[in-house]
N, C-alpha and C. Protein backbone atom coordinates (compact mmCIF):
# COMPACT_ATOMS: atom_id res chain seq x y z
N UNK A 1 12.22 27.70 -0.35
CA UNK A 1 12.44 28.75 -1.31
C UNK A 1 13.60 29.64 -0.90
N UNK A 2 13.93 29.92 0.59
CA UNK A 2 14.74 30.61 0.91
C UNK A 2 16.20 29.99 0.66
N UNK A 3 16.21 28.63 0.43
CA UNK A 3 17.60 27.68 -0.03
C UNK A 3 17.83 28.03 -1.39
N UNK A 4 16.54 28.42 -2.33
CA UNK A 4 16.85 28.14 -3.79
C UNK A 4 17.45 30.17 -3.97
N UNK A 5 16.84 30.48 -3.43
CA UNK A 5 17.15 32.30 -3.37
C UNK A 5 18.80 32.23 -2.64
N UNK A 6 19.17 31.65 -1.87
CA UNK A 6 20.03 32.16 -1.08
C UNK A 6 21.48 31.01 -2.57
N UNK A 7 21.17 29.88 -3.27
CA UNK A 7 22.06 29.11 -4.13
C UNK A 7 22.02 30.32 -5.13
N UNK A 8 20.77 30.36 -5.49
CA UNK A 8 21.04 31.47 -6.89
C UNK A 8 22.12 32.85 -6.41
N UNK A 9 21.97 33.32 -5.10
CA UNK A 9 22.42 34.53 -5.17
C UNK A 9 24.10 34.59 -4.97
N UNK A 10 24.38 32.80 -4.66
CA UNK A 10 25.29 32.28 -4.23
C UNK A 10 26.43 32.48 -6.09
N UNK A 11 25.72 31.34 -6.81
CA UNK A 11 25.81 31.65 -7.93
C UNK A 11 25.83 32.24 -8.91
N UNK A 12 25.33 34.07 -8.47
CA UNK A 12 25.50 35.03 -9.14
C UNK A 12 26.74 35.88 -8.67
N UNK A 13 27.56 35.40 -7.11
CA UNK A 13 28.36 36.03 -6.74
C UNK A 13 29.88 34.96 -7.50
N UNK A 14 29.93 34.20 -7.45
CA UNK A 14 30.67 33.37 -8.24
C UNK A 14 30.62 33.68 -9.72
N UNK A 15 29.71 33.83 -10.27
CA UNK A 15 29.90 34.21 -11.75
C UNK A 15 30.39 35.50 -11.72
N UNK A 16 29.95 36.55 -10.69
CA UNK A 16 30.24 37.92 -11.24
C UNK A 16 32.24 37.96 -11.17
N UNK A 17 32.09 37.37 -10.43
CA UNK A 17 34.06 37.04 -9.58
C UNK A 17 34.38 36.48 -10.81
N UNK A 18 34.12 35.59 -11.50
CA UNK A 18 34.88 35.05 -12.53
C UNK A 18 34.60 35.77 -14.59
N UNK A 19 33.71 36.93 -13.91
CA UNK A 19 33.66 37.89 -15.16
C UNK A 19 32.08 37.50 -16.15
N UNK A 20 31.21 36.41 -15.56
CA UNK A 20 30.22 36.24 -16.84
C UNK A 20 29.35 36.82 -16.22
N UNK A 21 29.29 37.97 -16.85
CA UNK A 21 28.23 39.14 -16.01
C UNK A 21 26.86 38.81 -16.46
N UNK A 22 26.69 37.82 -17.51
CA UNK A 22 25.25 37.65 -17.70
C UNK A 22 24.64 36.19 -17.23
N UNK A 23 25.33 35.48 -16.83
CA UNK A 23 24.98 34.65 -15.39
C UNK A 23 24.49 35.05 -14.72
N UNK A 24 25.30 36.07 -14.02
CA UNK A 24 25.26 36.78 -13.11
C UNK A 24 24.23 37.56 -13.04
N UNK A 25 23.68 38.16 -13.55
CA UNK A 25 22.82 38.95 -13.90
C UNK A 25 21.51 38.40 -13.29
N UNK A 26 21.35 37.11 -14.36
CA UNK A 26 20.10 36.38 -14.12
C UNK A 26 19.50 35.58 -12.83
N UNK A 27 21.41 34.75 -12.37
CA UNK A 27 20.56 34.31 -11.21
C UNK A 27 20.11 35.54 -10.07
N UNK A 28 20.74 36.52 -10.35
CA UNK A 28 20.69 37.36 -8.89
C UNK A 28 18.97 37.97 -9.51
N UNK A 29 18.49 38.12 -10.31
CA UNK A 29 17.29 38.15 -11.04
C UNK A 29 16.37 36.99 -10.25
N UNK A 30 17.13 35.55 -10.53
CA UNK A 30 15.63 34.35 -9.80
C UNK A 30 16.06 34.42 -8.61
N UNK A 31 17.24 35.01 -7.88
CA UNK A 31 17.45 35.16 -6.54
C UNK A 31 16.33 36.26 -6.02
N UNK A 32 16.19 37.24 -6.50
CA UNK A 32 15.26 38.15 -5.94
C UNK A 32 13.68 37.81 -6.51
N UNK A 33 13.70 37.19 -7.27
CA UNK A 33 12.25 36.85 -7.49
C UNK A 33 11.41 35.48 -6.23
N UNK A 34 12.82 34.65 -6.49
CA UNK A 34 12.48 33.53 -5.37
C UNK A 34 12.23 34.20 -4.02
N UNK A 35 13.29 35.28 -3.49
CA UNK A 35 12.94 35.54 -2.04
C UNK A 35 11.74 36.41 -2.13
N UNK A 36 11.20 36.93 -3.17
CA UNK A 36 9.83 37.84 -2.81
C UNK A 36 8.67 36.71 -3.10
N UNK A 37 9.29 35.46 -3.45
CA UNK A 37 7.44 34.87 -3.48
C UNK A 37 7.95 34.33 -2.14
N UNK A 38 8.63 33.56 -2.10
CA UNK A 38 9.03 33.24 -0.53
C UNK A 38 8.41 33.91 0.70
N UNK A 39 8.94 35.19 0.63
CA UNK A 39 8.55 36.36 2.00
C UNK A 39 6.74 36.26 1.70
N UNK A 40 6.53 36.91 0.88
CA UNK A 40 5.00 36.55 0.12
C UNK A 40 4.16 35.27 0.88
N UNK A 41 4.77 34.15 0.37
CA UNK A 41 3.93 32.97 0.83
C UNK A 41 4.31 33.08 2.16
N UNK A 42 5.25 33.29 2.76
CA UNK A 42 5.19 33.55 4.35
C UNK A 42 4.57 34.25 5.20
N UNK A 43 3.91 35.20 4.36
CA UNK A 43 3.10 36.01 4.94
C UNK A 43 1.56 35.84 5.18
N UNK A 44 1.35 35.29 3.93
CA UNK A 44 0.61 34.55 3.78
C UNK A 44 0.20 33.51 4.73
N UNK A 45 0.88 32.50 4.83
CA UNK A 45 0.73 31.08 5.59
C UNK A 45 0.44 31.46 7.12
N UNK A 46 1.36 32.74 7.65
CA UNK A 46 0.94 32.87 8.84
C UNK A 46 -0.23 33.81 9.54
N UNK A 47 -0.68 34.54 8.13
CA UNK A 47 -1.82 35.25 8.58
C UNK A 47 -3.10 34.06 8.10
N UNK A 48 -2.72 32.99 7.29
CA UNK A 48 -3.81 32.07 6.72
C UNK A 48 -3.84 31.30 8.89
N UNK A 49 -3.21 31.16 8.70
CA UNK A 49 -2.35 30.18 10.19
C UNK A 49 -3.63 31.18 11.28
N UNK A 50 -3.44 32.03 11.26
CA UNK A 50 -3.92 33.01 12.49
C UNK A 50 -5.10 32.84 12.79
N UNK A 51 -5.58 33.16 11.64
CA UNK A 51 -7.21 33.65 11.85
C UNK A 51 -7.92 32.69 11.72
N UNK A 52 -7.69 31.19 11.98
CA UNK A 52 -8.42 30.22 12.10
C UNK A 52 -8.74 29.52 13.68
């Protein structure tokens, strides 16, 4: 998830440089949505991980 957050945010810096601000907009939108389920399930997995 941290590959698909880090392409989108990749791809919102490239659109904003070439002016389509509503590209832009959106991926930096599934860029920050991807890295908060990301961090989320990471937090997750290692407190699931722990306490067993």
């Amino acid at each position: 998830m941290f590959r698909w957050a880090i392409i989108f945010a990749v791809i919102a810096l490239v659109a904003s440089l070439f002016g389509f601000s509503g590209v832009a907009g959106m991926s930096k939108d599934f860029a920050v949505i991807l890295l908060i389920v990301a961090v989320i399930l990471g937090i997750v997995s290692f407190i699931s991980r722990n306490t067993s």
